[in-house]
C-alpha atoms as a PDB file:
ATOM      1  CA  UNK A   1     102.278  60.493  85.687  1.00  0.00           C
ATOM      2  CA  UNK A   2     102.865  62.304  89.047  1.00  0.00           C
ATOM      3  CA  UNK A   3     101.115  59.756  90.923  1.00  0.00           C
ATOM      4  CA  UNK A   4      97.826  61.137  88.965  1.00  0.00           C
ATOM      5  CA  UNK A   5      95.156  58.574  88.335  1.00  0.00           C
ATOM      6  CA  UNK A   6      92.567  59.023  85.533  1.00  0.00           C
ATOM      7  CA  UNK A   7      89.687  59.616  88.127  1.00  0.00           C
ATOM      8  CA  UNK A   8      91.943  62.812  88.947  1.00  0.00           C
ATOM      9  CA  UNK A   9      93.227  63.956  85.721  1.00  0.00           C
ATOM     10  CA  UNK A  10      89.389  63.798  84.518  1.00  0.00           C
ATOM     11  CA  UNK A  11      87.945  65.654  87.644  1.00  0.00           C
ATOM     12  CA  UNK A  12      90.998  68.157  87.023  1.00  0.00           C
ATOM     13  CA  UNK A  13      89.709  68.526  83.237  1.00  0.00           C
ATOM     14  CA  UNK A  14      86.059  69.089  84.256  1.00  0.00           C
ATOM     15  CA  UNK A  15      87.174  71.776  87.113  1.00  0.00           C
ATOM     16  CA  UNK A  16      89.178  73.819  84.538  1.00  0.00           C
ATOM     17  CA  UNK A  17      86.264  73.694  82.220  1.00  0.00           C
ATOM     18  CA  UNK A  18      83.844  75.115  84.658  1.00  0.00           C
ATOM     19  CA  UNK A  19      86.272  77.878  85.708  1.00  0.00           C
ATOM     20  CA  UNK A  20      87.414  79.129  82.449  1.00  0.00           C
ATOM     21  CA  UNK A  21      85.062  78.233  80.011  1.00  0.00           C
ATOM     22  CA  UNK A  22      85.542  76.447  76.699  1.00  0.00           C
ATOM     23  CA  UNK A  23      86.337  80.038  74.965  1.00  0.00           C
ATOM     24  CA  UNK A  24      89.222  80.924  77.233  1.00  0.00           C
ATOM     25  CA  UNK A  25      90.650  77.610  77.718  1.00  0.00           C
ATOM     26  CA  UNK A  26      92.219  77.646  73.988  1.00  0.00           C
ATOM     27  CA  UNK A  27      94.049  81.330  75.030  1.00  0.00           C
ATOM     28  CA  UNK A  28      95.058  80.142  78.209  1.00  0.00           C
ATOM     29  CA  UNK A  29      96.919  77.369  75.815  1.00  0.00           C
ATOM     30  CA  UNK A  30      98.173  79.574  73.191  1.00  0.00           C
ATOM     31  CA  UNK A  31      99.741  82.316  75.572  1.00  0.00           C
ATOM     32  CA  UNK A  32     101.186  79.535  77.567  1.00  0.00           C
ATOM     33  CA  UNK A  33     102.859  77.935  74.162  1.00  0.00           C
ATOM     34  CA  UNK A  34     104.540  81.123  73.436  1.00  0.00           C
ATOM     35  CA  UNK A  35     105.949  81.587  76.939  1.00  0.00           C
ATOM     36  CA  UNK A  36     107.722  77.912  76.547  1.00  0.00           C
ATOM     37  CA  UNK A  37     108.497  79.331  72.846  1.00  0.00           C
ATOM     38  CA  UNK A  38     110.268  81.961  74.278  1.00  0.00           C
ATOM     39  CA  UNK A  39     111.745  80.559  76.984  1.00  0.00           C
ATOM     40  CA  UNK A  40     113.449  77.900  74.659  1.00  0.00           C
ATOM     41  CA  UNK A  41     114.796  80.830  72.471  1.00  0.00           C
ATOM     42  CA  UNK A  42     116.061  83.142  75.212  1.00  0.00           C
ATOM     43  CA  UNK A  43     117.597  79.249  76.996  1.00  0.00           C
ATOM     44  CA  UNK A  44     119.428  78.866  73.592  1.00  0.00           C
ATOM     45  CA  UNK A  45     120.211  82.117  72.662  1.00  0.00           C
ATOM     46  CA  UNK A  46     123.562  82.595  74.559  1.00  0.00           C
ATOM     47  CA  UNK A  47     124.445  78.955  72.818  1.00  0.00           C
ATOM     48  CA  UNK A  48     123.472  80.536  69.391  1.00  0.00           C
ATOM     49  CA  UNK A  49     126.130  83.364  70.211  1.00  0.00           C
ATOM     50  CA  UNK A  50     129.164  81.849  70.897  1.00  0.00           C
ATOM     51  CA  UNK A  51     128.705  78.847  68.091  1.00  0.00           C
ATOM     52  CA  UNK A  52     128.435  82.317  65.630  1.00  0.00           C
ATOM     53  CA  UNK A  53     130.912  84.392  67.603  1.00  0.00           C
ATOM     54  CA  UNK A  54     133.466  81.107  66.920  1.00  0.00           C
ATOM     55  CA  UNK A  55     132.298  80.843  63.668  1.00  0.00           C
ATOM     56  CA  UNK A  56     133.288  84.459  62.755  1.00  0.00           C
ATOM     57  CA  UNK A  57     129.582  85.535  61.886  1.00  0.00           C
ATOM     58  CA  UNK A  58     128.382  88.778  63.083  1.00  0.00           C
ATOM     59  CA  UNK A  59     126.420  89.062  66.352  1.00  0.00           C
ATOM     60  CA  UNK A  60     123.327  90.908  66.995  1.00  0.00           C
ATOM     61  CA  UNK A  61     123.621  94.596  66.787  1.00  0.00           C
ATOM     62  CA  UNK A  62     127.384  94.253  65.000  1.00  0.00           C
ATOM     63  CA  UNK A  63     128.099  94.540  61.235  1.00  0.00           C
ATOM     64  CA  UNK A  64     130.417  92.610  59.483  1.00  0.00           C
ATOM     65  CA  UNK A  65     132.322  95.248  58.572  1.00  0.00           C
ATOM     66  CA  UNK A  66     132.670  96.292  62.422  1.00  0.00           C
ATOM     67  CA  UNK A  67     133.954  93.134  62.585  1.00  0.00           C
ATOM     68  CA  UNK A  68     137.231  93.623  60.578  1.00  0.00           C
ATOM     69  CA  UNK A  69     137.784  97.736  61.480  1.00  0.00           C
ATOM     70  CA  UNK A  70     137.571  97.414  65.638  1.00  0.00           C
ATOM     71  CA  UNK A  71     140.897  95.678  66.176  1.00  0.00           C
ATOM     72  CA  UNK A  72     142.504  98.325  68.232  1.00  0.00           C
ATOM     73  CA  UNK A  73     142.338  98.668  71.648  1.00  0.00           C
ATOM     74  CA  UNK A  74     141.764 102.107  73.633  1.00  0.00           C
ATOM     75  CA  UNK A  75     144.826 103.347  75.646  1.00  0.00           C
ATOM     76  CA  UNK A  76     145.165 105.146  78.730  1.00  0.00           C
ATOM     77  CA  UNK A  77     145.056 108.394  77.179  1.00  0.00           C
ATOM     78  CA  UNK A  78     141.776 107.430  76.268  1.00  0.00           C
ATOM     79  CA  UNK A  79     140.787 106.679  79.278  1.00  0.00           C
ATOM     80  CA  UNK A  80     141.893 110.038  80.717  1.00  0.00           C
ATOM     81  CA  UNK A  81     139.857 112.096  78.470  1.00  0.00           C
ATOM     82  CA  UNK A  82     136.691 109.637  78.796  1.00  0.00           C
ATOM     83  CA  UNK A  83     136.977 110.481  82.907  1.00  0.00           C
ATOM     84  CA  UNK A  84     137.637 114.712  81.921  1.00  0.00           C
ATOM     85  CA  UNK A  85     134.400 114.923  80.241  1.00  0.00           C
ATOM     86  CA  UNK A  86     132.184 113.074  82.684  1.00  0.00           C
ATOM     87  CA  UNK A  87     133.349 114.769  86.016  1.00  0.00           C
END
């Protein structure tokens, strides 16, 4: 394990103990738990969307019905009134 010995891992163990404390050490453990948590969901996330978006399942922040109604496609005349009103 890293080249780690148990004389080390044990004098690592002791030193966290005497820095943190045995109160903080189980918050330390529980905030760092739901960092990997997250991590794992935002690293399969983008996985998650295009297995649904294949599937023909709504995404996040679409309806269903969305879905099925937004099948045209905005022209240039579009386009040309979308630059009018910002200028």
């Amino acid at each position: 394990m890293f080249g780690l010995g148990t004389p080390e891992i044990v004098a690592i163990i002791v030193l966290v103990l005497i820095l943190f404390g045995g109160k903080k050490i189980p918050e330390i453990m529980r905030g760092l738990g739901e960092g990997m948590r997250e991590f794992r969901k935002a690293q399969n996330s983008p996985q998650d969307m295009l297995t649904r978006m294949a599937d023909g399942e709504p995404v996040a922040g679409e309806d269903a019905d969305d879905l099925e109604t937004e099948s045209s496609v905005d022209g240039p005349e579009d386009e040309k009134r979308t630059m009018e009103t910002t200028k």
